[in-house]
N, C-alpha and C. Protein backbone atom coordinates (compact mmCIF):
# COMPACT_ATOMS: atom_id res chain seq x y z
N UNK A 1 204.31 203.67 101.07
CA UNK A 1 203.47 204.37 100.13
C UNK A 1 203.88 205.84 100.04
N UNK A 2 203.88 206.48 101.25
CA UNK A 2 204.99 207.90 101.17
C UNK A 2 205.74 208.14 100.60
N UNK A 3 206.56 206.96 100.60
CA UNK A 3 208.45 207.38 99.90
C UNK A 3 208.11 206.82 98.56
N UNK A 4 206.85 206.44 98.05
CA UNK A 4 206.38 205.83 96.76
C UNK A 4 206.58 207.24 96.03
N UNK A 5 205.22 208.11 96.56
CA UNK A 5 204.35 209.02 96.06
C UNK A 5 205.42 210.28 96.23
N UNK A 6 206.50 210.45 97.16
CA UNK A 6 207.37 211.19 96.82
C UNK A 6 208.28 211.52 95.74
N UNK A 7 208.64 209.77 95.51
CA UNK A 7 209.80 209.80 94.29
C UNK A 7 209.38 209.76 93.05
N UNK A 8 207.62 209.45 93.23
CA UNK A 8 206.99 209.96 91.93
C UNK A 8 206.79 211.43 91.63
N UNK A 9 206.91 212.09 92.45
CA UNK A 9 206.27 213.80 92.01
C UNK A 9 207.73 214.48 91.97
N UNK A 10 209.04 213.92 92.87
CA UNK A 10 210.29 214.21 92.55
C UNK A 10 210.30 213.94 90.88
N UNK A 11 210.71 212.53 90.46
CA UNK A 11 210.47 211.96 88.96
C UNK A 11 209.60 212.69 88.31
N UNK A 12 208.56 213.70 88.60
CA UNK A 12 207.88 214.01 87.30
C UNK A 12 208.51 215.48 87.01
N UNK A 13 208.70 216.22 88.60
CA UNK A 13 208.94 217.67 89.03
C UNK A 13 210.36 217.93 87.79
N UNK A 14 211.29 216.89 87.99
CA UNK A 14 212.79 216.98 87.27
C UNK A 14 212.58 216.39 85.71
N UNK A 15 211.57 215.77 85.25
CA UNK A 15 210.72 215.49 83.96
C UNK A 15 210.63 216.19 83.32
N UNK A 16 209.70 217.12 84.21
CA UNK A 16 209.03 218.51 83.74
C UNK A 16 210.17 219.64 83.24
N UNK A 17 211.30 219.84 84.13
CA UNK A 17 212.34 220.52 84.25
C UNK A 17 212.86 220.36 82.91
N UNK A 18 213.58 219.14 82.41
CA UNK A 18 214.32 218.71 81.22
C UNK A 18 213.10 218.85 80.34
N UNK A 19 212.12 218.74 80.17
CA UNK A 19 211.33 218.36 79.15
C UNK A 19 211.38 219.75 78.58
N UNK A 20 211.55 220.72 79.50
CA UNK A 20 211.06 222.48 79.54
C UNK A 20 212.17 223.09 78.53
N UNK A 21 213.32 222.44 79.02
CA UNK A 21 214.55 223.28 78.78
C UNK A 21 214.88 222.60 76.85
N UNK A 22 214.74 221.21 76.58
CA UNK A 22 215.42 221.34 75.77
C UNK A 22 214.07 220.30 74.68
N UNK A 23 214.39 220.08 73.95
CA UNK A 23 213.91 219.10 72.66
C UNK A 23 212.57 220.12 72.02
N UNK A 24 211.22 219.91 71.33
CA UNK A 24 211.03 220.17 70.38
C UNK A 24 210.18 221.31 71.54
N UNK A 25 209.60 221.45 72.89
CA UNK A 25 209.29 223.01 73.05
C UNK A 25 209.83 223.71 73.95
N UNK A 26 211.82 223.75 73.51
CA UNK A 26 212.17 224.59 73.95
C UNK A 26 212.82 226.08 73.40
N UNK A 27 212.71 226.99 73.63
CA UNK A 27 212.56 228.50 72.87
C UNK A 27 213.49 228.38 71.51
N UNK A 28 214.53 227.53 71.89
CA UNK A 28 215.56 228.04 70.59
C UNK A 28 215.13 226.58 69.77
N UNK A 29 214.27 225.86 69.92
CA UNK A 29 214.11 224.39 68.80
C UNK A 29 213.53 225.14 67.47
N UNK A 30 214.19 224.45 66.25
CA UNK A 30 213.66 225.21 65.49
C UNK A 30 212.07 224.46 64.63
N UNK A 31 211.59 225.59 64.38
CA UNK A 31 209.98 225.77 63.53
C UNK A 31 209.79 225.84 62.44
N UNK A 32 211.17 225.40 62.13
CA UNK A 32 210.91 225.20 60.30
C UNK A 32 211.92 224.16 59.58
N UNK A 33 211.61 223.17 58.58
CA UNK A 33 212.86 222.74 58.23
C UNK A 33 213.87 222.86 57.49
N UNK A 34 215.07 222.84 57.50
CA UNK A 34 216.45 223.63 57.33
C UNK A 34 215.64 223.86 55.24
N UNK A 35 215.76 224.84 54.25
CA UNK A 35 215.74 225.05 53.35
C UNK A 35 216.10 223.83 52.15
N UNK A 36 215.38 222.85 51.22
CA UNK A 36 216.04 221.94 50.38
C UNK A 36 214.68 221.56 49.47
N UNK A 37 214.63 222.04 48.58
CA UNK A 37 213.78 221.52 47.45
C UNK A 37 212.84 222.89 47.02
N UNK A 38 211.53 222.26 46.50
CA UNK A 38 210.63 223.19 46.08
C UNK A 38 209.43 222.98 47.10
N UNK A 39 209.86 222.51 47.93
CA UNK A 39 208.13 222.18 49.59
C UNK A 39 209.23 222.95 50.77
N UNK A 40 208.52 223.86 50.92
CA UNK A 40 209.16 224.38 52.58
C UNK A 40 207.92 223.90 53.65
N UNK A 41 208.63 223.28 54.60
CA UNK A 41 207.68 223.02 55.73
C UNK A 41 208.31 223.43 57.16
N UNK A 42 207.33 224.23 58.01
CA UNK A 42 207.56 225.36 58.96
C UNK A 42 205.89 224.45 59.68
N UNK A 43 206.58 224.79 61.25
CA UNK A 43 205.33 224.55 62.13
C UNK A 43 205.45 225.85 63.13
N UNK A 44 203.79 226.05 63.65
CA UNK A 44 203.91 226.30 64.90
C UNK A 44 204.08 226.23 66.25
N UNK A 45 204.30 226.90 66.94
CA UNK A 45 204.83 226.66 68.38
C UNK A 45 203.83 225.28 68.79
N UNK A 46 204.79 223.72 68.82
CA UNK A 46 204.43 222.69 69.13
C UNK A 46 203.56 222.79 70.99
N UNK A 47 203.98 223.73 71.39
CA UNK A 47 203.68 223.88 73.04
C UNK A 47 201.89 224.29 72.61
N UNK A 48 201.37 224.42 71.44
CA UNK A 48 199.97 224.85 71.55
C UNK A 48 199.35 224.04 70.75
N UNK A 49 200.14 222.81 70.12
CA UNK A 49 199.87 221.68 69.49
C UNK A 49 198.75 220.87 70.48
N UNK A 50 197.56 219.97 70.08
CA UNK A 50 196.82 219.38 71.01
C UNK A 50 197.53 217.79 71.12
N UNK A 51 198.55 217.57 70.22
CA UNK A 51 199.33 216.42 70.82
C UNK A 51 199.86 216.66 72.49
N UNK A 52 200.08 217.73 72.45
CA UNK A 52 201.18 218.21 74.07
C UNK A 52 199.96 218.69 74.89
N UNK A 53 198.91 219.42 74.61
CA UNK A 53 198.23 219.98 75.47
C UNK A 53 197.14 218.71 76.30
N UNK A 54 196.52 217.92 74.94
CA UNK A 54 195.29 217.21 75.20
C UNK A 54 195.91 215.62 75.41
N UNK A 55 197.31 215.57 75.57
CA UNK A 55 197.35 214.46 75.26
C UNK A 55 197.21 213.11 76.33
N UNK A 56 197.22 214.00 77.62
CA UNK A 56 196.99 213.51 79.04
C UNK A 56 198.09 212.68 79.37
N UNK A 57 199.33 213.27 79.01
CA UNK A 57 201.02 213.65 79.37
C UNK A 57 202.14 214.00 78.50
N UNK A 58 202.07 215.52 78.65
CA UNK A 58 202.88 216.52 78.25
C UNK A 58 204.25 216.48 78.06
N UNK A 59 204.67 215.52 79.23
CA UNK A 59 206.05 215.35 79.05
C UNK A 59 206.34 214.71 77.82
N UNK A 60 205.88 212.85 78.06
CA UNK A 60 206.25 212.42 77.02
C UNK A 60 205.56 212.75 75.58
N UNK A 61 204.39 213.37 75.38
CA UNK A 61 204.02 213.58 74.17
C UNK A 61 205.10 214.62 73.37
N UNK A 62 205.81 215.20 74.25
CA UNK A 62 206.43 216.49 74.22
C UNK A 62 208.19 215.61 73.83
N UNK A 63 208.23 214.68 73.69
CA UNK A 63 209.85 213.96 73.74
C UNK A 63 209.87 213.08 72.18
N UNK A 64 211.44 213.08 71.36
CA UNK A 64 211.28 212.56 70.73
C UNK A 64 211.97 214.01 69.58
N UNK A 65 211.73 213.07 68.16
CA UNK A 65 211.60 213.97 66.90
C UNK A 65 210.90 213.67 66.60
N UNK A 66 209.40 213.33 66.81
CA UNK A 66 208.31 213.07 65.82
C UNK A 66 208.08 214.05 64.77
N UNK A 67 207.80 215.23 65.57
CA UNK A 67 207.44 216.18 64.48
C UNK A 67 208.04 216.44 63.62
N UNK A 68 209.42 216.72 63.88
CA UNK A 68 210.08 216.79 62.63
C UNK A 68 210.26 215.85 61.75
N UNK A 69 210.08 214.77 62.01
CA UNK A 69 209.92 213.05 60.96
C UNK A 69 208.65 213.37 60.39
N UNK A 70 207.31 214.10 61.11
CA UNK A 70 206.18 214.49 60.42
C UNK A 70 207.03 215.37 58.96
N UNK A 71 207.32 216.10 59.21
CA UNK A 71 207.31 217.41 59.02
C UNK A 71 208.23 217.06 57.28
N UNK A 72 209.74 215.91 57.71
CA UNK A 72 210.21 215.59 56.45
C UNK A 72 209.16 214.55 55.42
N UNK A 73 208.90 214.15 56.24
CA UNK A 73 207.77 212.82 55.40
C UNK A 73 206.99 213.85 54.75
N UNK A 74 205.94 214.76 55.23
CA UNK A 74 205.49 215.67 54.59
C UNK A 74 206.65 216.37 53.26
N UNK A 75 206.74 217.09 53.59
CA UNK A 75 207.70 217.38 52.34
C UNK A 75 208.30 216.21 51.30
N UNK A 76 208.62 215.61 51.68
CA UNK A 76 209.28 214.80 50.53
C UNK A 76 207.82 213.95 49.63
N UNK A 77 206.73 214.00 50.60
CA UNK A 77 205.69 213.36 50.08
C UNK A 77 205.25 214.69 48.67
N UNK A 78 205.09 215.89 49.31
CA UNK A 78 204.07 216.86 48.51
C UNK A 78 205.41 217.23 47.30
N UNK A 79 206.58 216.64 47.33
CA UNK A 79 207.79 216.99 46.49
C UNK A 79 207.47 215.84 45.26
N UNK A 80 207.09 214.70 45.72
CA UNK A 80 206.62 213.83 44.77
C UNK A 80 205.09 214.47 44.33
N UNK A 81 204.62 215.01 44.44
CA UNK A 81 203.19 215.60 43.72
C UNK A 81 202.90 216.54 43.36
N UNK A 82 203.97 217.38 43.32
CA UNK A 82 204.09 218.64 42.96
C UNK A 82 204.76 218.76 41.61
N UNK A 83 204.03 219.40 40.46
CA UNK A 83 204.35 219.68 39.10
C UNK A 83 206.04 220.09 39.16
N UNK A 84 206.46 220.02 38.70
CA UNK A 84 208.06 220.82 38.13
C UNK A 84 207.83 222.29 37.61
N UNK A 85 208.72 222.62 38.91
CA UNK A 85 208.83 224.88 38.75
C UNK A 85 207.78 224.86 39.56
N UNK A 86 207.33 223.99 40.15
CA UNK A 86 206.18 224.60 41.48
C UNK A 86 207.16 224.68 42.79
N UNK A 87 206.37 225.37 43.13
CA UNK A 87 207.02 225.87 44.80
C UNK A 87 205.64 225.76 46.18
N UNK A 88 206.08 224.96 47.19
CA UNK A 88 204.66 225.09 48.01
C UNK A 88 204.99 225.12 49.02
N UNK A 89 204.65 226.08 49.99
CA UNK A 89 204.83 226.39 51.60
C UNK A 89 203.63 225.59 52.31
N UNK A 90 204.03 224.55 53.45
CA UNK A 90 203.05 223.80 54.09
C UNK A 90 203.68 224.47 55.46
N UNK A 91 203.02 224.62 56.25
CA UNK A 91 202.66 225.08 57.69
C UNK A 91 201.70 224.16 58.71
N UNK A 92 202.36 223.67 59.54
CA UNK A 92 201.55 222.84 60.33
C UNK A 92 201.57 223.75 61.05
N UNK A 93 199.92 223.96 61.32
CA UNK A 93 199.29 224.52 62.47
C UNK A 93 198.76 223.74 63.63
N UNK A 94 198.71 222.26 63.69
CA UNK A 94 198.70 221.55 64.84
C UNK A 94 198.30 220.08 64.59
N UNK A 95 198.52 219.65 65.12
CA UNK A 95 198.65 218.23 65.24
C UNK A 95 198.11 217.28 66.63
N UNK A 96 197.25 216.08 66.53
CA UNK A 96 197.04 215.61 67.39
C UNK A 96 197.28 213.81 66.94
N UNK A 97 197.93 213.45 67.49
CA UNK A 97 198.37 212.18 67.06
C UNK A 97 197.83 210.67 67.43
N UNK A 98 197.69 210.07 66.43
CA UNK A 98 196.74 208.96 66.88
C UNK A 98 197.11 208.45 68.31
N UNK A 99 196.05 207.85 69.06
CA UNK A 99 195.96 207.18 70.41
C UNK A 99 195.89 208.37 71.29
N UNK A 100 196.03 208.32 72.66
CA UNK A 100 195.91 209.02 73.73
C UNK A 100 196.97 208.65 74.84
N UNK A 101 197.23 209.45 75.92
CA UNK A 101 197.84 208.90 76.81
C UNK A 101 196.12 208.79 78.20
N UNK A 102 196.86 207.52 79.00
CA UNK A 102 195.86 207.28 79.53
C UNK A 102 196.05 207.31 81.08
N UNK A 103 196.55 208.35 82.02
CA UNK A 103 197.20 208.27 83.19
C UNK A 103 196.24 207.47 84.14
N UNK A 104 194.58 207.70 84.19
CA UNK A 104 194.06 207.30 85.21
C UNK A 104 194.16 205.61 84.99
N UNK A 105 194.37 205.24 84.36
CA UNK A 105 194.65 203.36 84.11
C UNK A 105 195.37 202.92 85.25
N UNK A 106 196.64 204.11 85.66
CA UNK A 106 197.70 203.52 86.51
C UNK A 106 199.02 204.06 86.40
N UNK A 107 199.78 204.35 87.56
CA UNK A 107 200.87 204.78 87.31
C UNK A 107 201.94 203.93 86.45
N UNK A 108 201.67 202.77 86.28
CA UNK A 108 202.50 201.51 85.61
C UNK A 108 202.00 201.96 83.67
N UNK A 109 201.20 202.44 83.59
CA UNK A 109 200.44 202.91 81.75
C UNK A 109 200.47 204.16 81.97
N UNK A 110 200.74 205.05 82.64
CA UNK A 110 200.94 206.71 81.91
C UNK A 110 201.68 206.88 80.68
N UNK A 111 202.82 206.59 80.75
CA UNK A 111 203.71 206.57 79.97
C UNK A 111 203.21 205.90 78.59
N UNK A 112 202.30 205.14 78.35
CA UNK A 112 201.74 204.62 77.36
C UNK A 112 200.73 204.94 76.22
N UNK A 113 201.12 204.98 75.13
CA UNK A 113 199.99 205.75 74.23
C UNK A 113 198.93 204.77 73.91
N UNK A 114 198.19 204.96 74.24
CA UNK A 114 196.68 203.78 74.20
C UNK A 114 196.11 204.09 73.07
N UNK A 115 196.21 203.08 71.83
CA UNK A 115 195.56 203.40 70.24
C UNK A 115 194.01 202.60 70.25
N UNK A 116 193.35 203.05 70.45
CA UNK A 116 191.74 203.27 70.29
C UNK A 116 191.08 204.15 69.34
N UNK A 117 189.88 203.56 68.81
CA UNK A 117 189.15 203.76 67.50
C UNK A 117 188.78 205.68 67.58
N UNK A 118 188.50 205.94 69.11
CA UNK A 118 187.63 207.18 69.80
C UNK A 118 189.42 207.94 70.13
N UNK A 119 190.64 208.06 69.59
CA UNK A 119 191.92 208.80 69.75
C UNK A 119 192.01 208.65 68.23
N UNK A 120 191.38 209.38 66.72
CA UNK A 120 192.22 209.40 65.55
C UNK A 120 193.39 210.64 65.79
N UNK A 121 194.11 210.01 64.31
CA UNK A 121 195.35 211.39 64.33
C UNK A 121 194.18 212.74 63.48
N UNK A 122 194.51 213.81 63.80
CA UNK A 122 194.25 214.54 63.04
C UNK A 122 195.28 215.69 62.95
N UNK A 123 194.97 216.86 62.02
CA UNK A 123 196.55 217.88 61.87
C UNK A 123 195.72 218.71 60.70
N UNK A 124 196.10 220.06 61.33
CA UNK A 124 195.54 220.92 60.34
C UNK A 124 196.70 221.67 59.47
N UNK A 125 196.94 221.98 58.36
CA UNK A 125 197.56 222.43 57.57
C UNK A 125 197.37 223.50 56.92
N UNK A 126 198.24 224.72 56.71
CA UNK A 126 198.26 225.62 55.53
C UNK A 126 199.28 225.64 54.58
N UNK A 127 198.27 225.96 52.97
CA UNK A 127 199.51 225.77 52.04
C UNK A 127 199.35 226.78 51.11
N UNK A 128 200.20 226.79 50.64
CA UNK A 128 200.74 227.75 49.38
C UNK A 128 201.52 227.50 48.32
N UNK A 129 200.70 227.31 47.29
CA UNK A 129 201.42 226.96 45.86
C UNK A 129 201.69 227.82 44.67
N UNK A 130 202.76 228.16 44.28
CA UNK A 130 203.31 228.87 42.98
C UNK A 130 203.55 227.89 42.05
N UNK A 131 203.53 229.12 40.78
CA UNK A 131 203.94 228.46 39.52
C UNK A 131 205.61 228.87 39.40
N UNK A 132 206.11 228.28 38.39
CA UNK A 132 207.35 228.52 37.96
C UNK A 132 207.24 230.14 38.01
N UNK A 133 206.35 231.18 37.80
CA UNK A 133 206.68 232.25 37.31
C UNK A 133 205.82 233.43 38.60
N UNK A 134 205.93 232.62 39.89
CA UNK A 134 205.58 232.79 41.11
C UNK A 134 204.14 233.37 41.18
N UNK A 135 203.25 232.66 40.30
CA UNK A 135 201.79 232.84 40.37
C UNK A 135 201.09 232.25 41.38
N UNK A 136 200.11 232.46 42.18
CA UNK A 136 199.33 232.11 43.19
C UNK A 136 198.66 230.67 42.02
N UNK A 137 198.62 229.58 42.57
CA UNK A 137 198.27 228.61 41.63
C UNK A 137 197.08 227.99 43.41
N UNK A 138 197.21 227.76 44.49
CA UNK A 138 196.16 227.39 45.12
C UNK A 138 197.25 228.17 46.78
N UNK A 139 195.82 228.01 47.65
CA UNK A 139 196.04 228.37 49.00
C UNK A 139 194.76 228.01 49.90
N UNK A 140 195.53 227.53 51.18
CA UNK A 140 194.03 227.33 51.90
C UNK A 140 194.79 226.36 53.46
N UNK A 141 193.50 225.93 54.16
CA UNK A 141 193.58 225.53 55.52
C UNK A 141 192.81 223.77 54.89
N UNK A 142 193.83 223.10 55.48
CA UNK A 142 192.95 221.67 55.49
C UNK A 142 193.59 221.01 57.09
N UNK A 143 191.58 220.75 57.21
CA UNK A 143 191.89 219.82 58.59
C UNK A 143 191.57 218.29 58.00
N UNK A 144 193.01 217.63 58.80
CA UNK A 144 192.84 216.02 58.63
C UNK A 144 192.42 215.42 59.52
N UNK A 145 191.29 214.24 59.38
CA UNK A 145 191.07 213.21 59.91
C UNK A 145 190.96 212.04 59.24
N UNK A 146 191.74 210.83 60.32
CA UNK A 146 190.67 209.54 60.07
C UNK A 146 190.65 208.81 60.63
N UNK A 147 189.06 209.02 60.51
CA UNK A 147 188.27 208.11 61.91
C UNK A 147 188.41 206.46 61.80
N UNK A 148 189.02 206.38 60.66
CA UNK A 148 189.04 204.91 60.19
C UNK A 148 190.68 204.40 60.46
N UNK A 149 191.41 205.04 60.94
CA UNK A 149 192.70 204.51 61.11
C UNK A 149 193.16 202.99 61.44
N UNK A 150 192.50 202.93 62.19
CA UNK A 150 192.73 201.11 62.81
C UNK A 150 191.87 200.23 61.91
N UNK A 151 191.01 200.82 60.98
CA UNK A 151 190.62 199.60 59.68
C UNK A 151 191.40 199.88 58.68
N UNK A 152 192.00 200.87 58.26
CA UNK A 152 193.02 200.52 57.33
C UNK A 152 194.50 200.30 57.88
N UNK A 153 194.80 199.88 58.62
CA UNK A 153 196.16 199.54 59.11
C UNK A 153 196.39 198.58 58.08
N UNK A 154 198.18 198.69 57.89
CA UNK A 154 198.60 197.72 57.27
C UNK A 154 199.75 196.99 57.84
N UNK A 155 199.76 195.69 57.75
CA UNK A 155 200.60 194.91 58.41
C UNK A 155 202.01 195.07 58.35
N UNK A 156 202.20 195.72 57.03
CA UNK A 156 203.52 196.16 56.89
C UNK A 156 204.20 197.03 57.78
N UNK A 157 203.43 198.10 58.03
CA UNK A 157 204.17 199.09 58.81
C UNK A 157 203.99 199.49 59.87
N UNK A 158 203.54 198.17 60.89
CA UNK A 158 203.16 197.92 62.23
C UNK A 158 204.47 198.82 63.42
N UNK A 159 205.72 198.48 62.56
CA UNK A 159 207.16 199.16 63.44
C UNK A 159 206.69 200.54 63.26
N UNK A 160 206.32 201.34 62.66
CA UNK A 160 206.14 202.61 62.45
C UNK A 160 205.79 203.79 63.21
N UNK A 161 205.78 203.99 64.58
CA UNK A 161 204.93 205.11 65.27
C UNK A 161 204.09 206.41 64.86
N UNK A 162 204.63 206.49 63.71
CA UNK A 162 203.90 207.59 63.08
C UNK A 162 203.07 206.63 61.97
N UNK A 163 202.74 206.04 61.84
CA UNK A 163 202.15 204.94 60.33
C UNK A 163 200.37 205.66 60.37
N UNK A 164 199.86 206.07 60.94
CA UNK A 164 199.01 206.41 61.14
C UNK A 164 198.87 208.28 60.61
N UNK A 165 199.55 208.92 61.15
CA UNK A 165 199.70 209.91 60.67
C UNK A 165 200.55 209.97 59.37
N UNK A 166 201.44 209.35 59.01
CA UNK A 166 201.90 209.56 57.46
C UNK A 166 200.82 208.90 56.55
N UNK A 167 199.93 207.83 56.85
CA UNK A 167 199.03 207.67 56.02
C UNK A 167 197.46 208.90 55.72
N UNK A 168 197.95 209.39 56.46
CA UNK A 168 196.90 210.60 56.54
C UNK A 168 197.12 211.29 56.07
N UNK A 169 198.39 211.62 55.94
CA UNK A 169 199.24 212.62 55.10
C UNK A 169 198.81 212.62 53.68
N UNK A 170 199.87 210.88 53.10
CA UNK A 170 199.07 210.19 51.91
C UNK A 170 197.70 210.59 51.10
N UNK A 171 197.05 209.88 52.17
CA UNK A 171 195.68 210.15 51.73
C UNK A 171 195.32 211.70 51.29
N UNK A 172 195.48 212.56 52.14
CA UNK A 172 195.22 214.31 51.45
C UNK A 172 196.14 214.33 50.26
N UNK A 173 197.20 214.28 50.05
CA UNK A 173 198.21 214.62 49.08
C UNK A 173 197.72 213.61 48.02
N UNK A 174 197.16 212.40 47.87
CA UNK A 174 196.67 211.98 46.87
C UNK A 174 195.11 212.74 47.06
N UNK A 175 194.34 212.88 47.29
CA UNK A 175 192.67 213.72 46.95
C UNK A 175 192.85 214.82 46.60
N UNK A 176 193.93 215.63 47.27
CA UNK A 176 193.53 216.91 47.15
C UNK A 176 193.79 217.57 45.85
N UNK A 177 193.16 218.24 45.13
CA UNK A 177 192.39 218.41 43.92
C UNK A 177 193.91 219.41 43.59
N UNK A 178 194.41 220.21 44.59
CA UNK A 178 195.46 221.12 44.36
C UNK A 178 196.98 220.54 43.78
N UNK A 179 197.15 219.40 44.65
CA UNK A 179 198.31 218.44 43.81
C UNK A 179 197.75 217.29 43.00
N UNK A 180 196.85 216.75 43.52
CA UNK A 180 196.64 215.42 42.31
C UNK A 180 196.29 215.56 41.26
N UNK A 181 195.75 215.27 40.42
CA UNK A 181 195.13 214.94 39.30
C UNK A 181 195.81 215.98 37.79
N UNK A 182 196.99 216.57 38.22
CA UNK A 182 197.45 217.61 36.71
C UNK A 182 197.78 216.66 36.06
């Protein structure tokens, strides 16, 4: 049980180490995505994101390109809803991603994101929209939720890890009064 509980806190200590130094919160990862269209999308420092903080394990919530797969899906979504000669700056200010991690279950499920009705995705956003002739056309803060995620699942896009949060996405970019309905 000793040489258990050792090579587990070794394994997390050198976890922690790599997790620190490189992928999406390490100093030089970048916070915005590379320049291409009329949607710029830029986040903040992911290390104050409540995916990494609340997620009850930092490491792995912290591994991966999710965000930036957020971040293009976003854009290419608000690029389809956006008038022609518009220009719109989206800013993710944080993100918490459907399910939870659940360490006290067991050292065998830490590693596991547990999707339950009481873990929705949510993600707050700022945006900024011009006209062709760089007029303030809308601006503002929207927080997403939905509490309903696991009743609208669709069978289709069960492979998806993010399917939950890009439908959330969806859903604002079709309601919101600023891109839909011109």
């Amino acid at each position: 049980m000793h040489i258990r509980l050792s090579a587990l806190v070794l394994t997390l200590a050198l976890a922690g180490c790599a997790t620190g130094s490189t992928g999406m919160l390490a100093a030089d990862a970048p916070r915005a995505l590379p320049a291409d269209g009329p949607v710029s999308v830029s986040w903040h420092d992911p290390a104050t994101f409540s995916e990494i903080t609340s997620s009850g394990n930092r490491f792995v919530a912290s591994e991966g390109r999710w965000l930036q797969d957020l971040a293009e899906y976003l854009r290419t979504k608000a690029s389809l809803q956006l008038p022609a000669g518009n220009t719109l700056a989206l800013t993710i200010v944080d993100i918490k991603r459907a399910g939870q991690y659940e360490p006290w279950l067991g050292i065998e499920r830490q590693n596991v994101r547990m999707i339950r009705d009481i873990y929705p995705p949510r993600m707050t956003l700022r945006f900024r929209e011009l006209d062709a002739n760089g007029n303030l056309i809308a601006e503002g803060e929207r927080k997403l939720t939905d509490h309903a995620f696991l009743m609208n699942a669709s069978p289709l896009s069960n492979s998806d890890p993010l399917r939950y949060e890009k439908r959330m996405i969806d859903d604002w970019l079709r309601r919101d009064i600023h891109f839909a309905g011109r």
